[in-house]
N, C-alpha and C. Protein backbone atom coordinates (compact mmCIF):
# COMPACT_ATOMS: atom_id res chain seq x y z
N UNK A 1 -40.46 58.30 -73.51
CA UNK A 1 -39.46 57.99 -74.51
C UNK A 1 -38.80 59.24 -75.05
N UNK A 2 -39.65 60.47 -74.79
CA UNK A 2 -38.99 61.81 -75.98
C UNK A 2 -37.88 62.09 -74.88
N UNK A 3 -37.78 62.27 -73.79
CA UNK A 3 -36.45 62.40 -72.79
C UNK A 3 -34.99 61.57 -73.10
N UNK A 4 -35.67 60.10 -72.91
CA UNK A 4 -34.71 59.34 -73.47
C UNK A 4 -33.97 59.45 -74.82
N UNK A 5 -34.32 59.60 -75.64
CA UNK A 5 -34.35 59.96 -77.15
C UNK A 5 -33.49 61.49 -76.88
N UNK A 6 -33.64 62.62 -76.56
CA UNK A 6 -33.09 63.85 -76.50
C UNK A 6 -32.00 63.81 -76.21
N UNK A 7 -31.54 62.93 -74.89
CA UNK A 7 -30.53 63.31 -74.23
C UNK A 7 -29.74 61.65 -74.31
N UNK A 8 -30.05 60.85 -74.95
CA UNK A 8 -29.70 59.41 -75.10
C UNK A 8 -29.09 59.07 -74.11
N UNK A 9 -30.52 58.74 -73.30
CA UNK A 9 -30.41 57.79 -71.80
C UNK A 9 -30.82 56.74 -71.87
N UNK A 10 -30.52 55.87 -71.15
CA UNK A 10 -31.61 54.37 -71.08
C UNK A 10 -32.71 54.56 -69.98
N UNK A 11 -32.93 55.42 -70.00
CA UNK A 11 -34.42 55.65 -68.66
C UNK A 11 -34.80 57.11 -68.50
N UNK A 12 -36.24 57.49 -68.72
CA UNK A 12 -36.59 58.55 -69.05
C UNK A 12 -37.64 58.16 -67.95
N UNK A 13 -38.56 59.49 -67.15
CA UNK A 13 -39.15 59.74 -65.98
C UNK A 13 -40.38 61.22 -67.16
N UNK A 14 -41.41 60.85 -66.33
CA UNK A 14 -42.01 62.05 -66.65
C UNK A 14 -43.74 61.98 -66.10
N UNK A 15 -44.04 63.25 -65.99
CA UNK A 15 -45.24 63.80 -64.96
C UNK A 15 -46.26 64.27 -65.48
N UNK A 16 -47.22 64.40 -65.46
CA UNK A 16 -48.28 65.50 -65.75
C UNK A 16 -49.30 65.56 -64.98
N UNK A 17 -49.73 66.59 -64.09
CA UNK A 17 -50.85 66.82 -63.22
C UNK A 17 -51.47 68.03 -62.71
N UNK A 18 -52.51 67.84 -61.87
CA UNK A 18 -53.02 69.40 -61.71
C UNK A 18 -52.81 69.44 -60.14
N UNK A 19 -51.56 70.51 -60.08
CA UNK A 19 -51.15 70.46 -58.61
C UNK A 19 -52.09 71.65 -57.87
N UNK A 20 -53.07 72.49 -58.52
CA UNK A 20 -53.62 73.41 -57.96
C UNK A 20 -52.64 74.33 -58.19
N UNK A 21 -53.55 75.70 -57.38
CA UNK A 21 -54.71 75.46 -56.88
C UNK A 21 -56.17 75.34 -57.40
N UNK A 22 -55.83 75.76 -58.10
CA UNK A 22 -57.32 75.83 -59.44
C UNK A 22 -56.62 74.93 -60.78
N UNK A 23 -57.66 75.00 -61.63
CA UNK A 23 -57.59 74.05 -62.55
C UNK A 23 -58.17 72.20 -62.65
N UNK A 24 -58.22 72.00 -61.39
CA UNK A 24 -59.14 70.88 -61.44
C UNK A 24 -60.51 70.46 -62.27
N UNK A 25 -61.05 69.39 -62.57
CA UNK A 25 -62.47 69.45 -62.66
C UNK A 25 -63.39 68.38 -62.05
N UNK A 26 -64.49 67.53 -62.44
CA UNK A 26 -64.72 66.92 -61.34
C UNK A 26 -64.31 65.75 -62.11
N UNK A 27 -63.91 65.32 -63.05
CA UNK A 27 -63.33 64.21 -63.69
C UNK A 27 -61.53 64.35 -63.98
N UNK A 28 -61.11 65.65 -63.24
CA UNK A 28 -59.33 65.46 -63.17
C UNK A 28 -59.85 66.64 -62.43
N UNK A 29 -59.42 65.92 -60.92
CA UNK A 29 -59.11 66.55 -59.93
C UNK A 29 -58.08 67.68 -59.55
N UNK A 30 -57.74 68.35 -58.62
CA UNK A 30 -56.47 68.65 -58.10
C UNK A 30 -56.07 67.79 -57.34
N UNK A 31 -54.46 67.35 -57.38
CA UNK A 31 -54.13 66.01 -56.90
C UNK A 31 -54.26 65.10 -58.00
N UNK A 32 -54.22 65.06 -59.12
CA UNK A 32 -54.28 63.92 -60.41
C UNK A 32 -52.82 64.25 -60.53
N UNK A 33 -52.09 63.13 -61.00
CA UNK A 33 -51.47 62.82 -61.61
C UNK A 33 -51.15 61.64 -62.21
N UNK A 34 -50.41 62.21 -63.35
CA UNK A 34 -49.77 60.46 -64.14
C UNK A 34 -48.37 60.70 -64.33
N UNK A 35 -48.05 59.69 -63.91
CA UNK A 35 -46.73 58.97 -64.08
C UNK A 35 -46.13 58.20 -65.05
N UNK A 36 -44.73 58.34 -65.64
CA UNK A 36 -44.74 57.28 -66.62
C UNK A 36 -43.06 57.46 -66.76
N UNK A 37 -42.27 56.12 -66.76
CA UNK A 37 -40.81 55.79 -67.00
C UNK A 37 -40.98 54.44 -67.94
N UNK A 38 -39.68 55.27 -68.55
CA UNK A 38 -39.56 54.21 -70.09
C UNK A 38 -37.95 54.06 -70.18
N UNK A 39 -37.97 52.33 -69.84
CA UNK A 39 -37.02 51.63 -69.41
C UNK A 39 -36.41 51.34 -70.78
N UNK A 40 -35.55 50.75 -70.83
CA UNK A 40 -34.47 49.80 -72.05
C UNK A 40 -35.54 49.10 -72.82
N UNK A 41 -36.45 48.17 -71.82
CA UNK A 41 -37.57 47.69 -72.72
C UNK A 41 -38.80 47.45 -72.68
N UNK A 42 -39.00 48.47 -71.51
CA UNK A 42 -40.66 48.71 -71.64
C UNK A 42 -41.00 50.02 -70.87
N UNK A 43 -42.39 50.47 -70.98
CA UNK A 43 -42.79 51.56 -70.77
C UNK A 43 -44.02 51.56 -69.56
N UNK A 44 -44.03 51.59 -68.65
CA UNK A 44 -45.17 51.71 -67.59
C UNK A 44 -45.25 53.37 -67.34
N UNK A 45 -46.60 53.71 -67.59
CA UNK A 45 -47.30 54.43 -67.08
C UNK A 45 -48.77 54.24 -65.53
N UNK A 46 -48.92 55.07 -64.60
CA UNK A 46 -49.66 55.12 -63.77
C UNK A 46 -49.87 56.17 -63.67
N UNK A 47 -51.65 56.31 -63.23
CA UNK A 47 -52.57 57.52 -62.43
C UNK A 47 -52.46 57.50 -61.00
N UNK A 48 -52.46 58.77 -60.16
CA UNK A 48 -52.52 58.55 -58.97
C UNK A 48 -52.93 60.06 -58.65
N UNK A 49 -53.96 59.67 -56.97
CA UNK A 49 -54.20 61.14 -57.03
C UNK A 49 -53.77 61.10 -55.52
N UNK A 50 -53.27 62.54 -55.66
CA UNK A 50 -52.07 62.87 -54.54
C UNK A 50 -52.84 64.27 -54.04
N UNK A 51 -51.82 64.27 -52.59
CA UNK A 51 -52.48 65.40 -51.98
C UNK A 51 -52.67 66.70 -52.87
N UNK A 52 -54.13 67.26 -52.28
CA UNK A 52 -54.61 68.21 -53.45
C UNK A 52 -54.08 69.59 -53.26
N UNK A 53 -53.19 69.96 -52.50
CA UNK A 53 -52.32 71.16 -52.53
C UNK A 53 -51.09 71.22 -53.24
N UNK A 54 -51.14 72.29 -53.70
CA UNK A 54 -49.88 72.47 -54.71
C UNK A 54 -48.49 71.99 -54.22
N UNK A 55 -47.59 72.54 -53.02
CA UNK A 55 -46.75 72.37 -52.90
C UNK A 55 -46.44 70.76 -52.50
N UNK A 56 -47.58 70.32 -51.34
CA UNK A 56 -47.19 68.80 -51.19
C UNK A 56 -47.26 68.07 -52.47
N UNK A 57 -48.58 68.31 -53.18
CA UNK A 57 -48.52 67.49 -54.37
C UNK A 57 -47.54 67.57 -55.25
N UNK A 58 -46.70 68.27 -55.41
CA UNK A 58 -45.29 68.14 -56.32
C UNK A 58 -44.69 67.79 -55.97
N UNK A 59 -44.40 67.54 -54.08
CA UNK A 59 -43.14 66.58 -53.19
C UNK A 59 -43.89 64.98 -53.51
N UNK A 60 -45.24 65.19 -53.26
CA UNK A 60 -45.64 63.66 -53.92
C UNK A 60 -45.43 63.11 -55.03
N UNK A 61 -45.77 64.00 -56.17
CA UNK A 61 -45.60 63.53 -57.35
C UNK A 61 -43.99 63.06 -57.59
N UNK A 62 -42.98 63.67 -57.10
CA UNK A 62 -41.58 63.93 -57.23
C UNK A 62 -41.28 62.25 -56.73
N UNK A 63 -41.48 62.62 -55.75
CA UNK A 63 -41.34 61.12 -54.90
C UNK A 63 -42.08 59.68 -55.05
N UNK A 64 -43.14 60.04 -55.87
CA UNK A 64 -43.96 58.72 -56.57
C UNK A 64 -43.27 58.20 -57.47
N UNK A 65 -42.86 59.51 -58.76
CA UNK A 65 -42.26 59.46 -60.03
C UNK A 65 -40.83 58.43 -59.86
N UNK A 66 -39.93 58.67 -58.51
CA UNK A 66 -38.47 58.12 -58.38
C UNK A 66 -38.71 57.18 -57.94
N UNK A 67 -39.73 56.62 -56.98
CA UNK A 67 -40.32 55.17 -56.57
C UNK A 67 -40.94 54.02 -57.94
N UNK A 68 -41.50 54.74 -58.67
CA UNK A 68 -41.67 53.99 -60.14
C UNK A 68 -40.37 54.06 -61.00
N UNK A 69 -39.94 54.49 -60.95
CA UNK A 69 -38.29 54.54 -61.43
C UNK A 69 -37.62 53.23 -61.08
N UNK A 70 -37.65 53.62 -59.23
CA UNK A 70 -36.45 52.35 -58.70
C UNK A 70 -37.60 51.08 -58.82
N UNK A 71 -38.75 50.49 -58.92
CA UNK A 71 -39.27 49.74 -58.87
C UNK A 71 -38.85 49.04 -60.49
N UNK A 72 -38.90 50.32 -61.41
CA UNK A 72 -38.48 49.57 -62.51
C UNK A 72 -37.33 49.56 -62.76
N UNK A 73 -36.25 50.13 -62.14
CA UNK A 73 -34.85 49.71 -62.14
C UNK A 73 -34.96 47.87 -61.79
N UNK A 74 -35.29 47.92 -60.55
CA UNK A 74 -35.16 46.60 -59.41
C UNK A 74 -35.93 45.48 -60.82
N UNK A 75 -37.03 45.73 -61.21
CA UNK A 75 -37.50 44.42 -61.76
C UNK A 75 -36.67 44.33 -63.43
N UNK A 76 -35.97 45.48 -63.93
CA UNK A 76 -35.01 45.37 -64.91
C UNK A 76 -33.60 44.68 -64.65
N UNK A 77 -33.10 44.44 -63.07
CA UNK A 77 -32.06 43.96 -62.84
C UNK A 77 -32.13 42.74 -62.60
């Protein structure tokens, strides 16, 4: 919602995870992430754990994040 709100959009996207290489633990991995888009009128968040290298895991995360996007575009239309 704080994206949406800043820049007054109707759809805000946002990430947080441990892409490596360090920083993991054994209860938040490398490869954790969460996901979360906040639509016109609701808010879904998801966990997912993605490949545990830095660079793929940010093409994953990138590409998870815009797939929960258009999924909640599609069920908002």
């Amino acid at each position: 919602e704080g994206v949406k709100s800043v820049i007054k959009a109707d759809w805000g996207v946002a990430t947080t995870g441990i892409s490596g290489p360090t920083g993991g633990t054994p209860e938040k991995p490398v490869g954790l992430v969460y996901l979360a888009v906040a639509g016109p009128q609701r808010i879904v968040a998801k966990e997912a754990r993605l490949v545990p290298r830095r660079l793929p895991h940010k093409a994953a995360t990138a590409q998870a994040a815009l797939n929960l996007l258009r999924l909640e575009i599609r069920h908002y239309a």
